[in-house]
Structures are given as C-alpha cells and as structure tokens.
C-alpha atoms as a PDB file:
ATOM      1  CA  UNK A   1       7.011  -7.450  25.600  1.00  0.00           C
ATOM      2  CA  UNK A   2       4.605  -9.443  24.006  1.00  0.00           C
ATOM      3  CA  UNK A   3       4.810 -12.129  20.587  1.00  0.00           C
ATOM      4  CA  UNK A   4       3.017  -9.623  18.690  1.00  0.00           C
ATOM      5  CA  UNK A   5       4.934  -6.152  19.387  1.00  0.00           C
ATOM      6  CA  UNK A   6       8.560  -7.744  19.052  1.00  0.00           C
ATOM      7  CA  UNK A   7       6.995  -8.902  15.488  1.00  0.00           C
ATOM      8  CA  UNK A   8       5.414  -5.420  14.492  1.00  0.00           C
ATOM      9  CA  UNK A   9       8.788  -3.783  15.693  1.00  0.00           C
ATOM     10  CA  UNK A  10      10.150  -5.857  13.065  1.00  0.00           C
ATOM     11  CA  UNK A  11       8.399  -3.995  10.219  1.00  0.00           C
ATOM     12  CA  UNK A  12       6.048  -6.322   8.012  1.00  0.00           C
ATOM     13  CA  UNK A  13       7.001  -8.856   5.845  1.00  0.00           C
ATOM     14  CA  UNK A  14       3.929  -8.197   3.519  1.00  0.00           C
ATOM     15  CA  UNK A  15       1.714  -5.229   2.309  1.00  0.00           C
ATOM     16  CA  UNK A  16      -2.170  -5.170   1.912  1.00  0.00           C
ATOM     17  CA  UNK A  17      -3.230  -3.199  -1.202  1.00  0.00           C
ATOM     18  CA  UNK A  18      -6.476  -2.766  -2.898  1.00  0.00           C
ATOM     19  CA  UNK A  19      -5.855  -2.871  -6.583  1.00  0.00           C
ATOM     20  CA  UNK A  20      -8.113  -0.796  -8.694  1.00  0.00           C
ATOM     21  CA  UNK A  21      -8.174  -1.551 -12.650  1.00  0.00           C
ATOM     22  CA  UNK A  22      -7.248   1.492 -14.919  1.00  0.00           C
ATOM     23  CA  UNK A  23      -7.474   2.095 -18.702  1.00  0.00           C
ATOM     24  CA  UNK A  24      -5.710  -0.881 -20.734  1.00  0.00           C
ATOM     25  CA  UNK A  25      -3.223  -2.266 -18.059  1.00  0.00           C
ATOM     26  CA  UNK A  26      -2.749  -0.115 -15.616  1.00  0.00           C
ATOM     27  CA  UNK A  27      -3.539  -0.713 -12.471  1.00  0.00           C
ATOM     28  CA  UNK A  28      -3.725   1.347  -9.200  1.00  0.00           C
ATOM     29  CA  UNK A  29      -2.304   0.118  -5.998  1.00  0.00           C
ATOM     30  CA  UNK A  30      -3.764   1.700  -2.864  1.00  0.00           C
ATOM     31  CA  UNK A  31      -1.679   0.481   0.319  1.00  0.00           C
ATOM     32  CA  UNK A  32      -4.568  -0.320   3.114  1.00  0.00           C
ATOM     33  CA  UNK A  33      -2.711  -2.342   5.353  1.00  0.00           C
ATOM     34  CA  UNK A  34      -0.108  -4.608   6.490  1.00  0.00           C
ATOM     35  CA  UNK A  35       0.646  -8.185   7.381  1.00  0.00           C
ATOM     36  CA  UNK A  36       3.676 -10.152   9.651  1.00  0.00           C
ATOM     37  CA  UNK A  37       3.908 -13.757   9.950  1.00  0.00           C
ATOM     38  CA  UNK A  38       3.271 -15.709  12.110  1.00  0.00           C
ATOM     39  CA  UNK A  39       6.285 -17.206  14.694  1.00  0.00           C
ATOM     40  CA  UNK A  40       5.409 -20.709  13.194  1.00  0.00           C
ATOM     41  CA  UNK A  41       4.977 -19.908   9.855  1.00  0.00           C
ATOM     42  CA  UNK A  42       1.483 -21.063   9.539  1.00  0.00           C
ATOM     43  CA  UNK A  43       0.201 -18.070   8.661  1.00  0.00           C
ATOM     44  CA  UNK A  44      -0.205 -13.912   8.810  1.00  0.00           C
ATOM     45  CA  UNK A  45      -1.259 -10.975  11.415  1.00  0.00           C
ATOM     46  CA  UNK A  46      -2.811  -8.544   9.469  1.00  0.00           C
ATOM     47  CA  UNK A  47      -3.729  -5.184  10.143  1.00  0.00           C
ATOM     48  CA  UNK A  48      -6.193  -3.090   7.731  1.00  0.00           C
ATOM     49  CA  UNK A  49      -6.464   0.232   7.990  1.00  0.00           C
ATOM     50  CA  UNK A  50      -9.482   0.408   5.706  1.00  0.00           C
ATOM     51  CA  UNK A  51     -11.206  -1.876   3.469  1.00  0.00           C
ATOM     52  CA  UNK A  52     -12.040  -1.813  -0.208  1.00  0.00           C
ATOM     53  CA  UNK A  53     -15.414  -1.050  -1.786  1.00  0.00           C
ATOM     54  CA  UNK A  54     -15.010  -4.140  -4.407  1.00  0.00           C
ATOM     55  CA  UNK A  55     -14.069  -6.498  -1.593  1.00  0.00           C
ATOM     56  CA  UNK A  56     -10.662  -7.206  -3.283  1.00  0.00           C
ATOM     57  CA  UNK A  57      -7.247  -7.365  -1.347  1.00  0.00           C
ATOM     58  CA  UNK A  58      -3.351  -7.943  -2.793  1.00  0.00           C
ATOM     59  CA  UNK A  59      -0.873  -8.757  -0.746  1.00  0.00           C
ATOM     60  CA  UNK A  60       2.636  -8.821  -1.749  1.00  0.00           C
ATOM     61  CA  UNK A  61       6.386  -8.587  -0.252  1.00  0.00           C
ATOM     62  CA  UNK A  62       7.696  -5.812   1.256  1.00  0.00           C
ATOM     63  CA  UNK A  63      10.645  -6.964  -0.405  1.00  0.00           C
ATOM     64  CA  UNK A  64       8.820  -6.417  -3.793  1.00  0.00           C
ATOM     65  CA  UNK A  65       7.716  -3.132  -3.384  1.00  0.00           C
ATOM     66  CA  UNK A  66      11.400  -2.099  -2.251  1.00  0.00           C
ATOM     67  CA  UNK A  67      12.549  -3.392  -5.290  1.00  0.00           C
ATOM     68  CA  UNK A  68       9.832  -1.932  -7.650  1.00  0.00           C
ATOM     69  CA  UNK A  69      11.057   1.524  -6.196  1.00  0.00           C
ATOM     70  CA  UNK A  70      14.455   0.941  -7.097  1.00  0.00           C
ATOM     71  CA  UNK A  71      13.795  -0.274 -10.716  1.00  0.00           C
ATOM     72  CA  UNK A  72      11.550   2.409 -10.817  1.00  0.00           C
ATOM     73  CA  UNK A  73      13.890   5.391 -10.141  1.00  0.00           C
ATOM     74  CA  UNK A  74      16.704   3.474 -11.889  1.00  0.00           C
ATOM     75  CA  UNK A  75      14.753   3.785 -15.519  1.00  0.00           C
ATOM     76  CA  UNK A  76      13.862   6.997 -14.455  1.00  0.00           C
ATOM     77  CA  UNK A  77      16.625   8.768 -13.839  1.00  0.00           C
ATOM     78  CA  UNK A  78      16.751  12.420 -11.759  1.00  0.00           C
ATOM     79  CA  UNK A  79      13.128  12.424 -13.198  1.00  0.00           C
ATOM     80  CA  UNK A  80      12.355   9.563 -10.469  1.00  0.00           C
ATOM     81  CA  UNK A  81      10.848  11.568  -7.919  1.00  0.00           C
ATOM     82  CA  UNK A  82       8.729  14.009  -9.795  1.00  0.00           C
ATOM     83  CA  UNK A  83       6.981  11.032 -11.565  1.00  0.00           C
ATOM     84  CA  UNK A  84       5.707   9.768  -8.511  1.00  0.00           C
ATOM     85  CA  UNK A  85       4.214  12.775  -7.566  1.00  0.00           C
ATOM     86  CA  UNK A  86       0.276  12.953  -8.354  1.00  0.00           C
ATOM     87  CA  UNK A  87      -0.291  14.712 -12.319  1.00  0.00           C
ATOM     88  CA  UNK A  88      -3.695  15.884 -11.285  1.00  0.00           C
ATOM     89  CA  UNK A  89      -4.153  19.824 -11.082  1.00  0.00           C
ATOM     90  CA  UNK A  90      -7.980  19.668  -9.452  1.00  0.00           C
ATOM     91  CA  UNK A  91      -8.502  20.381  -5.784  1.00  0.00           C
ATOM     92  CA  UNK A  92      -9.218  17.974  -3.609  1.00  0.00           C
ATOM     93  CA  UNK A  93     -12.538  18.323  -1.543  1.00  0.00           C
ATOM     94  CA  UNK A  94     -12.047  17.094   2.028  1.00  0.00           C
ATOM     95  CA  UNK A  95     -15.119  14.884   3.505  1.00  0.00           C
ATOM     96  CA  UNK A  96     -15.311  14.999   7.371  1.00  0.00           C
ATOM     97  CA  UNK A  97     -17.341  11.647   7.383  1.00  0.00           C
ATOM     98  CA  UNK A  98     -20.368  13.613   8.252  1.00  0.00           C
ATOM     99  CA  UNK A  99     -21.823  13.685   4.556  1.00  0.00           C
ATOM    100  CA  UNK A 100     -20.486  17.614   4.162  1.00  0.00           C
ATOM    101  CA  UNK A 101     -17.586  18.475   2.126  1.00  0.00           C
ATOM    102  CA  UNK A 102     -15.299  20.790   2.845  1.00  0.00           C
END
C-alpha cells in the first residue's frame, strides 16, 4: 500500500469549499474537495473535484465542520434536520454538459 492510500483511508484532515457571498452575511459553502497532510507536515494533498468560477477556495478542519453540525442541531432542536434541507420549491433543470437541458 502506498504513502498516499494509507493517508486517504484515513479520511481528510481538511475540506476545500468555494464560498459564495449571500445577502448581508451570509455566506454559501459549496464542498469541492478535500485535503490530507502531508507525512512531514510540510504541507497538503489535495484533491478537487471541481473548481470555482471566482477562482476562490476555503479550506478549513474537518474537525470544524463536525463541530458546526453539532452546534447546529443543538440550537435547533428536532427541527435540526429539516433546516438543512434545501427551502427552494423550483425544479431543478439537469445540464448533460452538452449545452441542452434536460
């Protein structure tokens, strides 16, 4: 087994997101990729799985995001779950890459 695939098994230690502004401040967090260290230390593998329009890329702790669940459900309540479900009633057109929607 190589360096790289015992450190993937691992799970990363960071995720990739591209941040999108909202109204006031709010801000959108799309999760494009993810990033291990390094055995040394000196630095990150990181795997995209797509890249951002506006060239900008956050990355930030697994740990945190763990944690911002929990907080999150915990001021929630039962009500947790449904909030994190998407509010929008529109249909969503599918694009096959090939310029025709669907």
């Amino acid at each position: 087994m190589t360096e790289e695939t015992e450190t993937k098994k691992k799970g990363p230690s960071h995720i990739a997101y591209q941040v999108r502004d909202g109204e006031g401040d709010k801000s959108y967090f799309n999760r494009i990729g993810s990033a291990w260290p390094h055995k040394d230390g000196q630095g990150f593998n990181i795997q995209l799985e797509s890249l951002p329009v506006n060239g900008r890329i956050t990355i930030r702790s697994a740990k945190d995001r763990v944690k911002d669940i929990k907080d999150h459900f915990q001021e929630s309540g039962s009500a947790g779950m449904a909030s994190l479900q998407p509010t929008s009633s529109k249909p969503r057109s599918r694009n096959d890459g090939s310029g025709m929607e669907r």
